[in-house]
C-alpha atoms as a PDB file:
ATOM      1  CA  UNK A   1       5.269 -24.392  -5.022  1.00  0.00           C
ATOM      2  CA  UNK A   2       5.019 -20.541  -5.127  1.00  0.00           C
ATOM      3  CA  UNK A   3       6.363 -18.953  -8.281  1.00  0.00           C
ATOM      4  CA  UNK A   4       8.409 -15.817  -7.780  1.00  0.00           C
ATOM      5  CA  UNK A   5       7.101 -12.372  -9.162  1.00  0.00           C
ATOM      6  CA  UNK A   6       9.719 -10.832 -11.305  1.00  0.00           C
ATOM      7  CA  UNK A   7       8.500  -7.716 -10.841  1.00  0.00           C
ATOM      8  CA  UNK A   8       9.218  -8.083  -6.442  1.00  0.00           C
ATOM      9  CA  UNK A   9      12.854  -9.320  -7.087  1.00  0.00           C
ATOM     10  CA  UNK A  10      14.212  -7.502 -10.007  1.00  0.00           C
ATOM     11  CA  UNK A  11      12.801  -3.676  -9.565  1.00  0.00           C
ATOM     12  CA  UNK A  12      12.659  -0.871  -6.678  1.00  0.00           C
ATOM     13  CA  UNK A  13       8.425  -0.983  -6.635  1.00  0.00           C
ATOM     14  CA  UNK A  14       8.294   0.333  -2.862  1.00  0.00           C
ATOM     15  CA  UNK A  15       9.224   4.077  -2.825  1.00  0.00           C
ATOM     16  CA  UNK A  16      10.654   6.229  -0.254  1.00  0.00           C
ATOM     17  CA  UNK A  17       8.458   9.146  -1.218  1.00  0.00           C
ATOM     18  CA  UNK A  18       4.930   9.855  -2.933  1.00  0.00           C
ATOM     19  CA  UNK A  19       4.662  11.808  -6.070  1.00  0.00           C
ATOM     20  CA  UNK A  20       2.032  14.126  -6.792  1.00  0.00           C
ATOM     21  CA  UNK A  21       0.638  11.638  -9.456  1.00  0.00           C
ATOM     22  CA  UNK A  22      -0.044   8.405  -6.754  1.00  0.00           C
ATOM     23  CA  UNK A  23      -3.379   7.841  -5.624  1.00  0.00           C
ATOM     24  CA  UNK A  24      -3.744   7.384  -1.906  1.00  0.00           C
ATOM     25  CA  UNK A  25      -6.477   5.339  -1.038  1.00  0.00           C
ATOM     26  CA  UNK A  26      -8.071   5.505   2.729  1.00  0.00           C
ATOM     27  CA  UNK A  27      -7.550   2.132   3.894  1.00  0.00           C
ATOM     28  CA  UNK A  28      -4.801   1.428   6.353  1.00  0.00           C
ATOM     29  CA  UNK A  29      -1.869  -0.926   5.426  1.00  0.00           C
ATOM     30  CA  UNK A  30      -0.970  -4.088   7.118  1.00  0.00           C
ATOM     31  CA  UNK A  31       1.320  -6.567   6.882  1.00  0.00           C
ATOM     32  CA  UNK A  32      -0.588  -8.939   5.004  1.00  0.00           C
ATOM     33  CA  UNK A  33      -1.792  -6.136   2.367  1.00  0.00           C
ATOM     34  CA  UNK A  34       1.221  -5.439   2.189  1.00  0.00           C
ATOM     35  CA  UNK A  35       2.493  -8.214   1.011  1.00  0.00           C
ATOM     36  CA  UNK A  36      -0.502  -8.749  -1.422  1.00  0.00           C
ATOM     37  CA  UNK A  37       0.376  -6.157  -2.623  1.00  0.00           C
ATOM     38  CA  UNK A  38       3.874  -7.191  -3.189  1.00  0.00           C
ATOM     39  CA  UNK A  39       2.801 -10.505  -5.008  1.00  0.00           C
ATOM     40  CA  UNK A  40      -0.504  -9.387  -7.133  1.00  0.00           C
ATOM     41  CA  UNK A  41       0.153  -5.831  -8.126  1.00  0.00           C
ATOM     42  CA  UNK A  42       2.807  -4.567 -10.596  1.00  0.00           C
ATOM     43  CA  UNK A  43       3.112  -0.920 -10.920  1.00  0.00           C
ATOM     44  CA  UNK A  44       4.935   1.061  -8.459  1.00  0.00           C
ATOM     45  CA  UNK A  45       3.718   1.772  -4.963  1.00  0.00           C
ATOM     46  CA  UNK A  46       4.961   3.807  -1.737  1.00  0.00           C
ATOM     47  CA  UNK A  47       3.692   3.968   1.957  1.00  0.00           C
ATOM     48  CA  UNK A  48       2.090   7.505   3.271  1.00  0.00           C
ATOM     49  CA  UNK A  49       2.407   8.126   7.243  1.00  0.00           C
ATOM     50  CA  UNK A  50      -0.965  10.102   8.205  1.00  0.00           C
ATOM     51  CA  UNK A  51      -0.333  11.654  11.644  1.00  0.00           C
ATOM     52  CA  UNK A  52      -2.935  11.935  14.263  1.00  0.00           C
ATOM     53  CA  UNK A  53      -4.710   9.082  12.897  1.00  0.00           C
ATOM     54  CA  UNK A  54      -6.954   8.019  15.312  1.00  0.00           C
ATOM     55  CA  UNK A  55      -9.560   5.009  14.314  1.00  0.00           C
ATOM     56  CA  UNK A  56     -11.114   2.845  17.184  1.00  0.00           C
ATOM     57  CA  UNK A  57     -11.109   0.230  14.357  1.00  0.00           C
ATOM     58  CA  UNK A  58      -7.088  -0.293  15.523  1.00  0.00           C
ATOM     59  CA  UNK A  59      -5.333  -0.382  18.445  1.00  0.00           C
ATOM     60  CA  UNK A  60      -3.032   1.916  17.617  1.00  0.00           C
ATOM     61  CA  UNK A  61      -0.633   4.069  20.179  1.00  0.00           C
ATOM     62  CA  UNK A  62       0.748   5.714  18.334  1.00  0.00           C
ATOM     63  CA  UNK A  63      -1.707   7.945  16.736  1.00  0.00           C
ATOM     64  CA  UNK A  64      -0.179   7.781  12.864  1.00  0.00           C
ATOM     65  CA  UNK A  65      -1.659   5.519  10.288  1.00  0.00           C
ATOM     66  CA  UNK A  66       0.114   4.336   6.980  1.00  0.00           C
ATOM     67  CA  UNK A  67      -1.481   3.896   3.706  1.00  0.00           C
ATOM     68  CA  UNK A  68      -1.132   2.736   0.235  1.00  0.00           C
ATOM     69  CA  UNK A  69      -0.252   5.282  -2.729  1.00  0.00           C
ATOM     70  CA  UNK A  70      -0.577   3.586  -6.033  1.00  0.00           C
ATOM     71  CA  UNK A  71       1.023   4.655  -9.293  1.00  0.00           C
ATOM     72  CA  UNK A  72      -1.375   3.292 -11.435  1.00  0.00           C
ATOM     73  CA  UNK A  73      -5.322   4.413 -10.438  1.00  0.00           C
ATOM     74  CA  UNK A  74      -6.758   1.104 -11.680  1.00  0.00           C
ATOM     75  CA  UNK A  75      -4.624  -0.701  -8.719  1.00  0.00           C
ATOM     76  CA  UNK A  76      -5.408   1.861  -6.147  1.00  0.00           C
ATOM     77  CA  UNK A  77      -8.948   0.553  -7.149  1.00  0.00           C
ATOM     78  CA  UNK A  78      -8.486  -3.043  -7.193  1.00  0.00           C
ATOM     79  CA  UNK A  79      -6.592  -2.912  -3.519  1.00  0.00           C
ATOM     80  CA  UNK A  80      -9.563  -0.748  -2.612  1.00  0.00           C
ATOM     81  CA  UNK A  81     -12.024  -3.184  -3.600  1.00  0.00           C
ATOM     82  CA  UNK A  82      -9.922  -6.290  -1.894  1.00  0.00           C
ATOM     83  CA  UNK A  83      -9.095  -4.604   1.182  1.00  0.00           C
ATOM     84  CA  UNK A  84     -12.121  -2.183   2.573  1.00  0.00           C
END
């Protein structure tokens, strides 16, 4: 049995936009980052859209990238560490 994170269910984490204070880190999200970072992280979070992103790593067609911005920098680490 999976307990529920309090902090998913009962607060806007995911924002729309990225203040100047986030820290963007440089690896690309994915659906299952995503969601890790939905269940292990606390602190506030939002999505940046990098245009003309063009890795051979991904098969990507559309040529845009997102990545992570973290609120607090000692995330933006730890999500670094997990998921380079």
């Amino acid at each position: 049995m999976t307990e529920l994170n309090l902090y998913t269910w009962c607060s806007q984490r995911e924002l729309q936009y990225c203040p100047q204070h986030f820290v963007v880190v440089d690896t690309i999200i994915t659906l299952e980052s995503k969601q890790w970072i939905l269940e292990k992280l606390t602190s506030r979070f939002c999505l940046v859209e990098v245009p003309n992103y063009n890795n051979p790593e991904f098969d990507n067609p559309w040529k845009f990238g997102y990545f992570p911005a973290f609120e607090n920098p000692l995330e933006a680490t730890y999500f670094q560490l997990i998921w380079n």
